[in-house]
N, C-alpha and C. Protein backbone atom coordinates (compact mmCIF):
# COMPACT_ATOMS: atom_id res chain seq x y z
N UNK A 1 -41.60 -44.46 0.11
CA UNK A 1 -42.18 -44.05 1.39
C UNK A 1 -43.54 -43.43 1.15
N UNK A 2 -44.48 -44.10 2.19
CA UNK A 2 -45.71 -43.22 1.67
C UNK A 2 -46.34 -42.01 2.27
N UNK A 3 -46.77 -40.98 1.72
CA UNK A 3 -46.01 -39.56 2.92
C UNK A 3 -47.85 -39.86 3.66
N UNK A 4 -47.70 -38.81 4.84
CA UNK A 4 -48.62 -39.08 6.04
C UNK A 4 -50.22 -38.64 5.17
N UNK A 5 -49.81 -37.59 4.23
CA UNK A 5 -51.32 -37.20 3.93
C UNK A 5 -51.14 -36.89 2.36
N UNK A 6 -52.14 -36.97 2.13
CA UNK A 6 -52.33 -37.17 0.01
C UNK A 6 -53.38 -36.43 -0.17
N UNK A 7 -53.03 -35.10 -1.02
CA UNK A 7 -54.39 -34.45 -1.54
C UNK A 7 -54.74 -34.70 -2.41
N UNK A 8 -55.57 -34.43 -3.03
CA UNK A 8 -56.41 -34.85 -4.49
C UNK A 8 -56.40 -33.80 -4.89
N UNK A 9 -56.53 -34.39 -6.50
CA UNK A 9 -57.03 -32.98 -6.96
C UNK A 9 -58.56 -33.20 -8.09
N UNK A 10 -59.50 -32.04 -7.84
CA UNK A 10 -60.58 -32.47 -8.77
C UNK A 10 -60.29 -32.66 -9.94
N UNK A 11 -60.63 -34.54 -10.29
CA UNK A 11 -60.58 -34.51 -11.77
C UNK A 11 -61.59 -35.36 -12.15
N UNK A 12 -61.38 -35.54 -13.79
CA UNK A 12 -63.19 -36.84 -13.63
C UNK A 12 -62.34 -37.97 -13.90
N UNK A 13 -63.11 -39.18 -13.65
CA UNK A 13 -62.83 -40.72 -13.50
C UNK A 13 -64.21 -41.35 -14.03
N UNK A 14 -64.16 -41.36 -15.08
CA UNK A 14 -65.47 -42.44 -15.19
C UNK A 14 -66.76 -41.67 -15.15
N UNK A 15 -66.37 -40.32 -15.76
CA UNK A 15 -68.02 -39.59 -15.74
C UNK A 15 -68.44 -39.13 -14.39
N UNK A 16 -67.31 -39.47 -13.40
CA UNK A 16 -67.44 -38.94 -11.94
C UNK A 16 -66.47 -38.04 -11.87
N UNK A 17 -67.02 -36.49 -10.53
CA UNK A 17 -66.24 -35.99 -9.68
C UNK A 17 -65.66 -36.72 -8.72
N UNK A 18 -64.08 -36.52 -8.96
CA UNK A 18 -63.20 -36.84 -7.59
C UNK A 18 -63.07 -35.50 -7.24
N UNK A 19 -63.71 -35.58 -5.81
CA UNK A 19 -63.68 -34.37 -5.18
C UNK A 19 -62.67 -33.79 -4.32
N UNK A 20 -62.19 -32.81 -3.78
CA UNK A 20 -60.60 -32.74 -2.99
C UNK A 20 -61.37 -33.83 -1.83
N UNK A 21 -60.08 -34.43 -1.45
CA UNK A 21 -60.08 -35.08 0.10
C UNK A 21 -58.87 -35.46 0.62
N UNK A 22 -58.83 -35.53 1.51
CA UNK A 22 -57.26 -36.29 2.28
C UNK A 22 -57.63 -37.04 2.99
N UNK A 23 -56.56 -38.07 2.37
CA UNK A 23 -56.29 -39.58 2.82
C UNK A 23 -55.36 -39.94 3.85
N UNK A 24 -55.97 -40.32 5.05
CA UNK A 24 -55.19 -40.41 6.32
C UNK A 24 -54.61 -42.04 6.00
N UNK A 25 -53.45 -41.71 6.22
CA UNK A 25 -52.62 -43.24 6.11
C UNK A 25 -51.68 -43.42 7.44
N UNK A 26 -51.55 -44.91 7.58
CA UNK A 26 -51.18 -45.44 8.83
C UNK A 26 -49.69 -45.80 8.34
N UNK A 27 -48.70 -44.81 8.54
CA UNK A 27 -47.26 -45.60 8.33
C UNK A 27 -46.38 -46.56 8.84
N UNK A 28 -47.32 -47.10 10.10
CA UNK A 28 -46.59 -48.06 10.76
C UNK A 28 -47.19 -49.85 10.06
N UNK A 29 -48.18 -49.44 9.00
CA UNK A 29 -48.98 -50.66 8.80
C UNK A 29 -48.45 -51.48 6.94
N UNK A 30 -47.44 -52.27 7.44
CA UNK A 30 -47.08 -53.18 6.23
C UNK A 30 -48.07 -53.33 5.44
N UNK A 31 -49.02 -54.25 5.63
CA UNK A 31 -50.21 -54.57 4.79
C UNK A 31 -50.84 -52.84 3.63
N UNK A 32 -50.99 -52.02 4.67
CA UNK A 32 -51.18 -50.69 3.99
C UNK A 32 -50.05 -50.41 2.93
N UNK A 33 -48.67 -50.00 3.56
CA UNK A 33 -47.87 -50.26 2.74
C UNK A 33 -48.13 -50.91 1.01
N UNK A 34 -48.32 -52.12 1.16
CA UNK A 34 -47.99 -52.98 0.02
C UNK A 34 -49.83 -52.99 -0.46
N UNK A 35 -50.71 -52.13 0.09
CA UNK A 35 -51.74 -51.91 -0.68
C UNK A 35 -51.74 -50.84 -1.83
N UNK A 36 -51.14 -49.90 -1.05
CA UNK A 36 -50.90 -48.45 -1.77
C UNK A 36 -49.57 -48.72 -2.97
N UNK A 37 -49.11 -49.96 -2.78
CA UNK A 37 -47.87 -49.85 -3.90
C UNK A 37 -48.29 -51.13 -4.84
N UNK A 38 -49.62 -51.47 -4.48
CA UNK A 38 -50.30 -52.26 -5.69
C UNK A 38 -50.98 -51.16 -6.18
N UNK A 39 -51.53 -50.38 -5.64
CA UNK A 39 -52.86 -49.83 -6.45
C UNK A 39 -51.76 -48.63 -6.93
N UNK A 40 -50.94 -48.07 -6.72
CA UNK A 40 -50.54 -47.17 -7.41
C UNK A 40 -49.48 -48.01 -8.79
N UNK A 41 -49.28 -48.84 -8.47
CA UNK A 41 -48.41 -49.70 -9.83
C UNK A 41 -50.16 -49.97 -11.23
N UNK A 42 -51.14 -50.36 -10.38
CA UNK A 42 -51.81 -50.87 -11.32
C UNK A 42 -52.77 -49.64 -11.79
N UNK A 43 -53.25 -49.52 -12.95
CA UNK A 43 -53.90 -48.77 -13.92
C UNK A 43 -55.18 -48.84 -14.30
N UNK A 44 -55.69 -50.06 -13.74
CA UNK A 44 -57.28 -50.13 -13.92
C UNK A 44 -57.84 -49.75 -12.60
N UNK A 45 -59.43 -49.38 -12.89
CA UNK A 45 -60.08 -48.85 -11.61
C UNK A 45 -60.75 -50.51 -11.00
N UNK A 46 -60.25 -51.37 -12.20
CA UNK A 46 -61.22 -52.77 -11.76
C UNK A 46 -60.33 -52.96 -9.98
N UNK A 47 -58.94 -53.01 -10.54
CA UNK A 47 -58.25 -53.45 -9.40
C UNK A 47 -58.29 -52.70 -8.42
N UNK A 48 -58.55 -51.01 -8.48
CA UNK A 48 -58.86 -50.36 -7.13
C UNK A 48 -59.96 -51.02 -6.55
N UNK A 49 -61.12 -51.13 -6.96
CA UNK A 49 -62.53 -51.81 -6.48
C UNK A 49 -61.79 -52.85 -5.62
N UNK A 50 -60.95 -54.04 -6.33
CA UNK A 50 -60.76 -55.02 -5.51
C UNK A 50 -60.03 -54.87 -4.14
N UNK A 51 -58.61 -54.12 -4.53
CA UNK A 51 -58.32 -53.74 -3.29
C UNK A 51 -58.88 -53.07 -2.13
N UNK A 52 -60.39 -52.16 -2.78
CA UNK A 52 -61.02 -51.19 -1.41
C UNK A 52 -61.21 -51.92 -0.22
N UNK A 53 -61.73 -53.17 -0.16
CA UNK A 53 -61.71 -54.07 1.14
C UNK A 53 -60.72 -53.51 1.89
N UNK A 54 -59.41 -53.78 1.49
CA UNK A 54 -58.24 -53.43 2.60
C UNK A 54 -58.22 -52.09 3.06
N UNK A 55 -58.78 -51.07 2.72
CA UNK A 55 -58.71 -49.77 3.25
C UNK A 55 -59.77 -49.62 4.16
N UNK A 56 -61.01 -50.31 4.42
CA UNK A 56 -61.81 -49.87 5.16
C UNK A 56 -61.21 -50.56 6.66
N UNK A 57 -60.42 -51.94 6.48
CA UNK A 57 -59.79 -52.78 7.98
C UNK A 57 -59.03 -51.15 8.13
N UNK A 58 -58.24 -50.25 7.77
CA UNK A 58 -57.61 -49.55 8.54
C UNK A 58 -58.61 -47.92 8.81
N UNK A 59 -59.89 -48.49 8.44
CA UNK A 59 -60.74 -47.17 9.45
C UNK A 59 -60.66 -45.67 8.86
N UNK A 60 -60.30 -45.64 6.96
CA UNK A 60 -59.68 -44.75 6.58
C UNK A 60 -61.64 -43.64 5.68
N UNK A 61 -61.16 -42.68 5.40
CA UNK A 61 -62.44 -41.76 5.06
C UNK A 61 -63.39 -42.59 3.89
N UNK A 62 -64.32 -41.99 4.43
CA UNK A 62 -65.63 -43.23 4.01
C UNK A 62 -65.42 -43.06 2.12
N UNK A 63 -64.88 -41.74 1.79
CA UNK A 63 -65.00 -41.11 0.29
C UNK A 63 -63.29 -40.60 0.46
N UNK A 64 -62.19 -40.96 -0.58
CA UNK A 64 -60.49 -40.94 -0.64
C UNK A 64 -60.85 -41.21 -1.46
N UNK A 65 -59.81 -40.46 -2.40
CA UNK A 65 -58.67 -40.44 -3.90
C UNK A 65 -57.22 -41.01 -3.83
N UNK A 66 -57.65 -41.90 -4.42
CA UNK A 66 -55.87 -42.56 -4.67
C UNK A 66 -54.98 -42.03 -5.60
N UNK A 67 -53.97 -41.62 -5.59
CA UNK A 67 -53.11 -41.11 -6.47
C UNK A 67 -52.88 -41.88 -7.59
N UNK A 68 -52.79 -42.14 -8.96
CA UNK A 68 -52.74 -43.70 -9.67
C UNK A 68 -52.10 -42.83 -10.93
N UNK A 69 -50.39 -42.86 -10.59
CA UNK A 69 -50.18 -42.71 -12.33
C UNK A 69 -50.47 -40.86 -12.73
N UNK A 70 -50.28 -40.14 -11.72
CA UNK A 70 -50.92 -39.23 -12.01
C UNK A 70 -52.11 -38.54 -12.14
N UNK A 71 -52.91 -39.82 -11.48
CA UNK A 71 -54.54 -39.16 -12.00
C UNK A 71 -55.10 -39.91 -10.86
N UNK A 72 -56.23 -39.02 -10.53
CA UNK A 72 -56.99 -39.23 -8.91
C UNK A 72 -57.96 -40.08 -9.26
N UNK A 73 -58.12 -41.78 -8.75
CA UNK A 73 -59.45 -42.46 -8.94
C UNK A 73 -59.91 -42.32 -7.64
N UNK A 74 -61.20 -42.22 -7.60
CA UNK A 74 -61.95 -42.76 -6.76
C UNK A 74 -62.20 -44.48 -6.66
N UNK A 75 -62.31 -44.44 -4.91
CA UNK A 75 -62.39 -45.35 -4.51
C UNK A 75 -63.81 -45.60 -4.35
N UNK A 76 -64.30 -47.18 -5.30
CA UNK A 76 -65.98 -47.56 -5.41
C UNK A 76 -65.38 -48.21 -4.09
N UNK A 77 -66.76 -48.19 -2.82
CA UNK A 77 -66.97 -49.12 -1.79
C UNK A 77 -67.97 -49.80 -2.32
């Protein structure tokens, strides 16, 4: 289940600040669903990049941290 809101926490990714933010998620949206349970299964930041497309169709904060494995990536648009 994916809960309504996800904090971050500051950590680095790639020589970058992930800064705190919360990630507004749509629990009624399948597609979301099965985005967030690819990108949290997978371990590279290549595949976050690919998936970011699908997060902007649901209208979500221009700058979000994905939870991945324990460790906060930022999302490249």
């Amino acid at each position: 289940m994916v809960p309504r809101q996800l904090r971050s926490q500051s950590v680095k990714n790639s020589n970058r600040q992930c800064h705190t933010a919360i990630l507004e998620v749509f629990p009624n949206s399948p597609r979301w669903k099965r985005s967030v349970e690819y990108v949290w299964t997978s371990l590279e930041a290549r595949r976050l990049r690919i998936m970011s497309h699908l997060f902007t169709r649901f209208q979500l904060l221009s700058k979000i941290c994905i939870p991945l494995g324990g460790i906060f990536f930022r999302v490249k648009w």
